[in-house]
Structures are given as C-alpha cells and as structure tokens.
C-alpha atoms as a PDB file:
ATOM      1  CA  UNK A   1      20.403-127.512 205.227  1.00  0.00           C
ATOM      2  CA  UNK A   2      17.543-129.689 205.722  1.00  0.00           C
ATOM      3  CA  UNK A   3      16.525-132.767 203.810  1.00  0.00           C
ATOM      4  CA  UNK A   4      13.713-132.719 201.277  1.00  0.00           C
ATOM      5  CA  UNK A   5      11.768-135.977 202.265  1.00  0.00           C
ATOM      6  CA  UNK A   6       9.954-135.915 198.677  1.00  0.00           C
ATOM      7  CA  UNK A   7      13.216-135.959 196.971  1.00  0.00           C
ATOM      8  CA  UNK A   8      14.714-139.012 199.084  1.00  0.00           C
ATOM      9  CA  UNK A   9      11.653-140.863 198.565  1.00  0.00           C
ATOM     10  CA  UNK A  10      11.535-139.752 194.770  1.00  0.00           C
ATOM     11  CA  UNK A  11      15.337-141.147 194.409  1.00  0.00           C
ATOM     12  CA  UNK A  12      14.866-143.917 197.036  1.00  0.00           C
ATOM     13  CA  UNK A  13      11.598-145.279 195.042  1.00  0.00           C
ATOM     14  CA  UNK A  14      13.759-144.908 191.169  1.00  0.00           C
ATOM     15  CA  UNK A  15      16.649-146.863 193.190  1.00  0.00           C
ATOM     16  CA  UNK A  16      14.466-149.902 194.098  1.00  0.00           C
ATOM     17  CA  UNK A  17      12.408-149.922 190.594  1.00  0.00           C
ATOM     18  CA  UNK A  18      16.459-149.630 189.179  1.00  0.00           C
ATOM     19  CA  UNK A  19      16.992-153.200 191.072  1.00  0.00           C
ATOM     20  CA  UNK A  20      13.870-154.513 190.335  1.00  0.00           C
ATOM     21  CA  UNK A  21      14.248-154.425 187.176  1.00  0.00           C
ATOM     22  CA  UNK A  22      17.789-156.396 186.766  1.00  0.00           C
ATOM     23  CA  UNK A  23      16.531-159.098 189.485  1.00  0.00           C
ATOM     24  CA  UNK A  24      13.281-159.946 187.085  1.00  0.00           C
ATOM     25  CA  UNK A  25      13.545-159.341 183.673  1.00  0.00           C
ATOM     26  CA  UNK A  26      10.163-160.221 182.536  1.00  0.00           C
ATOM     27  CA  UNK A  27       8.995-162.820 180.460  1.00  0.00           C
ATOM     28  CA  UNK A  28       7.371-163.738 176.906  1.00  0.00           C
ATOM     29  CA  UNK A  29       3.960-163.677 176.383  1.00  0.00           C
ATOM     30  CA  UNK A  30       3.839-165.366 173.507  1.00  0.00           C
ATOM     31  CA  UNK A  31       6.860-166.987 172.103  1.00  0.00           C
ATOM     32  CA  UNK A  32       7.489-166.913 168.476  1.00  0.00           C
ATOM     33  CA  UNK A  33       5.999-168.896 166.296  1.00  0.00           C
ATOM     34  CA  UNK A  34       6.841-169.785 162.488  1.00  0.00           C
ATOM     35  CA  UNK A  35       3.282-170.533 161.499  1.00  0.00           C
ATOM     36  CA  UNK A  36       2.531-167.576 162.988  1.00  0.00           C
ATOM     37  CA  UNK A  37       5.137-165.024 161.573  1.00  0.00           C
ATOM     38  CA  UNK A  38       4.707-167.073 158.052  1.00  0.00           C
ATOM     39  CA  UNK A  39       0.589-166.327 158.357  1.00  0.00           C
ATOM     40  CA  UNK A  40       1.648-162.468 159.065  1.00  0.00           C
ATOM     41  CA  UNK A  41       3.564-162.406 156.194  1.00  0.00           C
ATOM     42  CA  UNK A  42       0.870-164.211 154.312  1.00  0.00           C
ATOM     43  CA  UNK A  43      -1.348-161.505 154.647  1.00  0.00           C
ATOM     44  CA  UNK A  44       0.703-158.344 154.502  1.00  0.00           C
ATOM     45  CA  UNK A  45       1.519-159.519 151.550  1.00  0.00           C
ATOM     46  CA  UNK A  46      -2.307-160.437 150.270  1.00  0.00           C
ATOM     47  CA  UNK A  47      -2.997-156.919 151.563  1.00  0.00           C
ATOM     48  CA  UNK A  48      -0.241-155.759 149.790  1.00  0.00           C
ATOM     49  CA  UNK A  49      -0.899-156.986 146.400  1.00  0.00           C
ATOM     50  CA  UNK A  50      -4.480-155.124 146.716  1.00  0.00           C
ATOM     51  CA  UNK A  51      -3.627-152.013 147.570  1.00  0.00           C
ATOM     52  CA  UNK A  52      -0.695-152.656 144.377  1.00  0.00           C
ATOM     53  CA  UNK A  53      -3.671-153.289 142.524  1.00  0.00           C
ATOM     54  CA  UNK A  54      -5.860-150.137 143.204  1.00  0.00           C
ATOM     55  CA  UNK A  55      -2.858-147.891 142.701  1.00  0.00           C
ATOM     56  CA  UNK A  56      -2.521-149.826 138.986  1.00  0.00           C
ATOM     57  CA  UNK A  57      -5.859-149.401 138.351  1.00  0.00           C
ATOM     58  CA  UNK A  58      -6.325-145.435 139.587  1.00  0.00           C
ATOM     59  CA  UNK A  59      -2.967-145.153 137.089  1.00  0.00           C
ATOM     60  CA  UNK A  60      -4.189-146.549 134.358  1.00  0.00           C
ATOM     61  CA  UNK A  61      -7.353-144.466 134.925  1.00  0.00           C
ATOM     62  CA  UNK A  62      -5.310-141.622 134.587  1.00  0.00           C
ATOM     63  CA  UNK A  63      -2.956-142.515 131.807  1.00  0.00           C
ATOM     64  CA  UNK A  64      -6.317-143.340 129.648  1.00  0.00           C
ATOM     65  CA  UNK A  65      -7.741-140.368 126.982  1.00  0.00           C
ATOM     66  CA  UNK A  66     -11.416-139.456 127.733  1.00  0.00           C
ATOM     67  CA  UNK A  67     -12.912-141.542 125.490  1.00  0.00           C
ATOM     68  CA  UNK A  68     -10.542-144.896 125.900  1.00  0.00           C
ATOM     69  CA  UNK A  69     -11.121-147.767 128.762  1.00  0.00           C
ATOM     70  CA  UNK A  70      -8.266-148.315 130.821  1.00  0.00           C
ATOM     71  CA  UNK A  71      -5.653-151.019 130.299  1.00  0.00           C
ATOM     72  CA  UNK A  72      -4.639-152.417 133.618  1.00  0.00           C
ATOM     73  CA  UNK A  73      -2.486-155.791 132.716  1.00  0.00           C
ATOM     74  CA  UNK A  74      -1.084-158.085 135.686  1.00  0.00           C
ATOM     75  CA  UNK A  75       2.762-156.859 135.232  1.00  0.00           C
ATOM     76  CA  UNK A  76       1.603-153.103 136.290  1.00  0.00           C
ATOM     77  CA  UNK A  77       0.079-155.117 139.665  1.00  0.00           C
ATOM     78  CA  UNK A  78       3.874-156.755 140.425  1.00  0.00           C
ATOM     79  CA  UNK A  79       5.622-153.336 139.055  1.00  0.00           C
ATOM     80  CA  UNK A  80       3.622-150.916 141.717  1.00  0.00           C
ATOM     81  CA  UNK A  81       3.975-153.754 144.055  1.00  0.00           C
ATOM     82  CA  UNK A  82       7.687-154.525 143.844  1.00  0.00           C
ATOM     83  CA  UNK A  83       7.853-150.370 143.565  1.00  0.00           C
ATOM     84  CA  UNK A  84       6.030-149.525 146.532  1.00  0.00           C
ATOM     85  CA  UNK A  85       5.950-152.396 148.503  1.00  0.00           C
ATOM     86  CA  UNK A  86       9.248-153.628 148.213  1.00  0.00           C
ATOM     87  CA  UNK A  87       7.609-157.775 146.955  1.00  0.00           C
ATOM     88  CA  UNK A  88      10.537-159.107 145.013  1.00  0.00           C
ATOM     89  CA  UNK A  89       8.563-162.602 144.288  1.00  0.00           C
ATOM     90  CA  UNK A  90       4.965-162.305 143.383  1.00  0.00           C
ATOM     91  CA  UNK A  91       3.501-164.842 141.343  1.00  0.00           C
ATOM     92  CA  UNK A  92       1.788-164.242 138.129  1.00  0.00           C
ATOM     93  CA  UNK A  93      -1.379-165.767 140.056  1.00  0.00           C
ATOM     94  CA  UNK A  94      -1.305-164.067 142.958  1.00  0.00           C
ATOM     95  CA  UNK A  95      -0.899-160.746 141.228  1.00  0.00           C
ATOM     96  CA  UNK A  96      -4.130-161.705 138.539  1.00  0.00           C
ATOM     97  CA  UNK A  97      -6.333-162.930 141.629  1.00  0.00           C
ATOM     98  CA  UNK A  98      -6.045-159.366 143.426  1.00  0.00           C
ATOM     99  CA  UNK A  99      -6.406-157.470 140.211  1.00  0.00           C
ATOM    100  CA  UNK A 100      -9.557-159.483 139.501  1.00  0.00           C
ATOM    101  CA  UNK A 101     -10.739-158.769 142.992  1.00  0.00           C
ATOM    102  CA  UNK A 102      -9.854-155.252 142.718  1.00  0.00           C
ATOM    103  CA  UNK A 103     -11.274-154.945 139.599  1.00  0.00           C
ATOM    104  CA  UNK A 104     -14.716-156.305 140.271  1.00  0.00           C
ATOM    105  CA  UNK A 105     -14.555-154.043 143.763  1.00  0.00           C
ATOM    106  CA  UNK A 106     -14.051-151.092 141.630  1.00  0.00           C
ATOM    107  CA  UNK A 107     -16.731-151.706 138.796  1.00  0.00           C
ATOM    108  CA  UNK A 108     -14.301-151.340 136.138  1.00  0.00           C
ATOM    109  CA  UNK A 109     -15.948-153.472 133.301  1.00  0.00           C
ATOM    110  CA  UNK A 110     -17.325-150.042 132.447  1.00  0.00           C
ATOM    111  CA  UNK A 111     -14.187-147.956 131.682  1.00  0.00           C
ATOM    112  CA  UNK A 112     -11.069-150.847 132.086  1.00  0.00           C
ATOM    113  CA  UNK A 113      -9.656-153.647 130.435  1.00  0.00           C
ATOM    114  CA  UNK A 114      -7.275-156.164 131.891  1.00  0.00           C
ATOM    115  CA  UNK A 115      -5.843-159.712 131.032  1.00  0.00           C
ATOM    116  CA  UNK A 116      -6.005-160.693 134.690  1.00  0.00           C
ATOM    117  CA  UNK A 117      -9.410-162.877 133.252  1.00  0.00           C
ATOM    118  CA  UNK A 118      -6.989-165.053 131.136  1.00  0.00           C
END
C-alpha cells in the first residue's frame, strides 16, 4: 500500500502547528485597564438608559387615548431599564437627563408630558 504524500504532509504540517502552539502562547495586546473597562461601562450604560428611554416613551405613546398627550415620568425610564437592561442602580439624574434628551430627539412637546424638566 503506498503512502499518500498529501496526507503525511497534511498530518505532519497539524503536528508542528500542534507544538507551536504550546511552545508560544501568544501575548496581550492590550492589557486591561480599569479606566478603560469603567469608561465601557460608562457608556453602555449612557446608551442604555436611551434606548430605556425611547421604549418609555413609544409605551406611553401607546398606553395614551387619541385625544390625551402621553405621560412619560422618570421611574418608567429606570423600570424599562432595570427590566430590559438588567441596571439595578440608576440615578434619578441620570434617568431625567436621557429622558430629556430623548424627549427633545423625539419632538414630544406636541403629544407627551414628562417630569424629567423638574
């Protein structure tokens, strides 16, 4: 039976990348940082509180009668985002900052209410 010199090389080649990778394992890039991983937090959680505040606001939207503006308050912003997002400690002002962002983004003096302006 003869040899198949694809196959030898094939295993011969898996062999040598095998012990090439246990001899150098590689290094870090970029080591971790706590600035770094507290700024990435810092603005998930910025992000976070936004998108918590559009949901609030498209609810209340569609809680509201036809005729009646919406009433979007600052505790709906830290319910959706300790629902959906999981944000156990949001701040009163952090919460009535994005929902005055959001709110002003989405044009809702027309049709919504909030006490985010308090």
């Amino acid at each position: 039976m003869p040899y198949d010199p694809g196959g030898v090389l094939f295993i011969g080649l898996g062999i040598a990348f095998a012990a090439a990778g246990l001899v150098w394992k590689g290094r870090v890039l970029r080591p971790l940082s706590v600035k770094r991983s507290q700024a990435a937090a810092a603005r998930d959680q910025s992000r976070n509180l936004l998108r918590a505040a559009d949901m609030a606001i498209a609810e209340a939207r569609r809680r509201a009668a036809q005729d009646e503006p919406a009433v979007v308050t600052v505790s709906d912003v830290i319910s959706v985002a300790h629902q959906h997002y999981g944000l156990l400690a949001v701040e009163r002002e952090q919460a009535a900052a994005a929902l005055r962002r959001r709110f002003e983004a989405a044009r809702c003096r027309v049709d919504c209410m909030t006490d985010a302006f308090n």
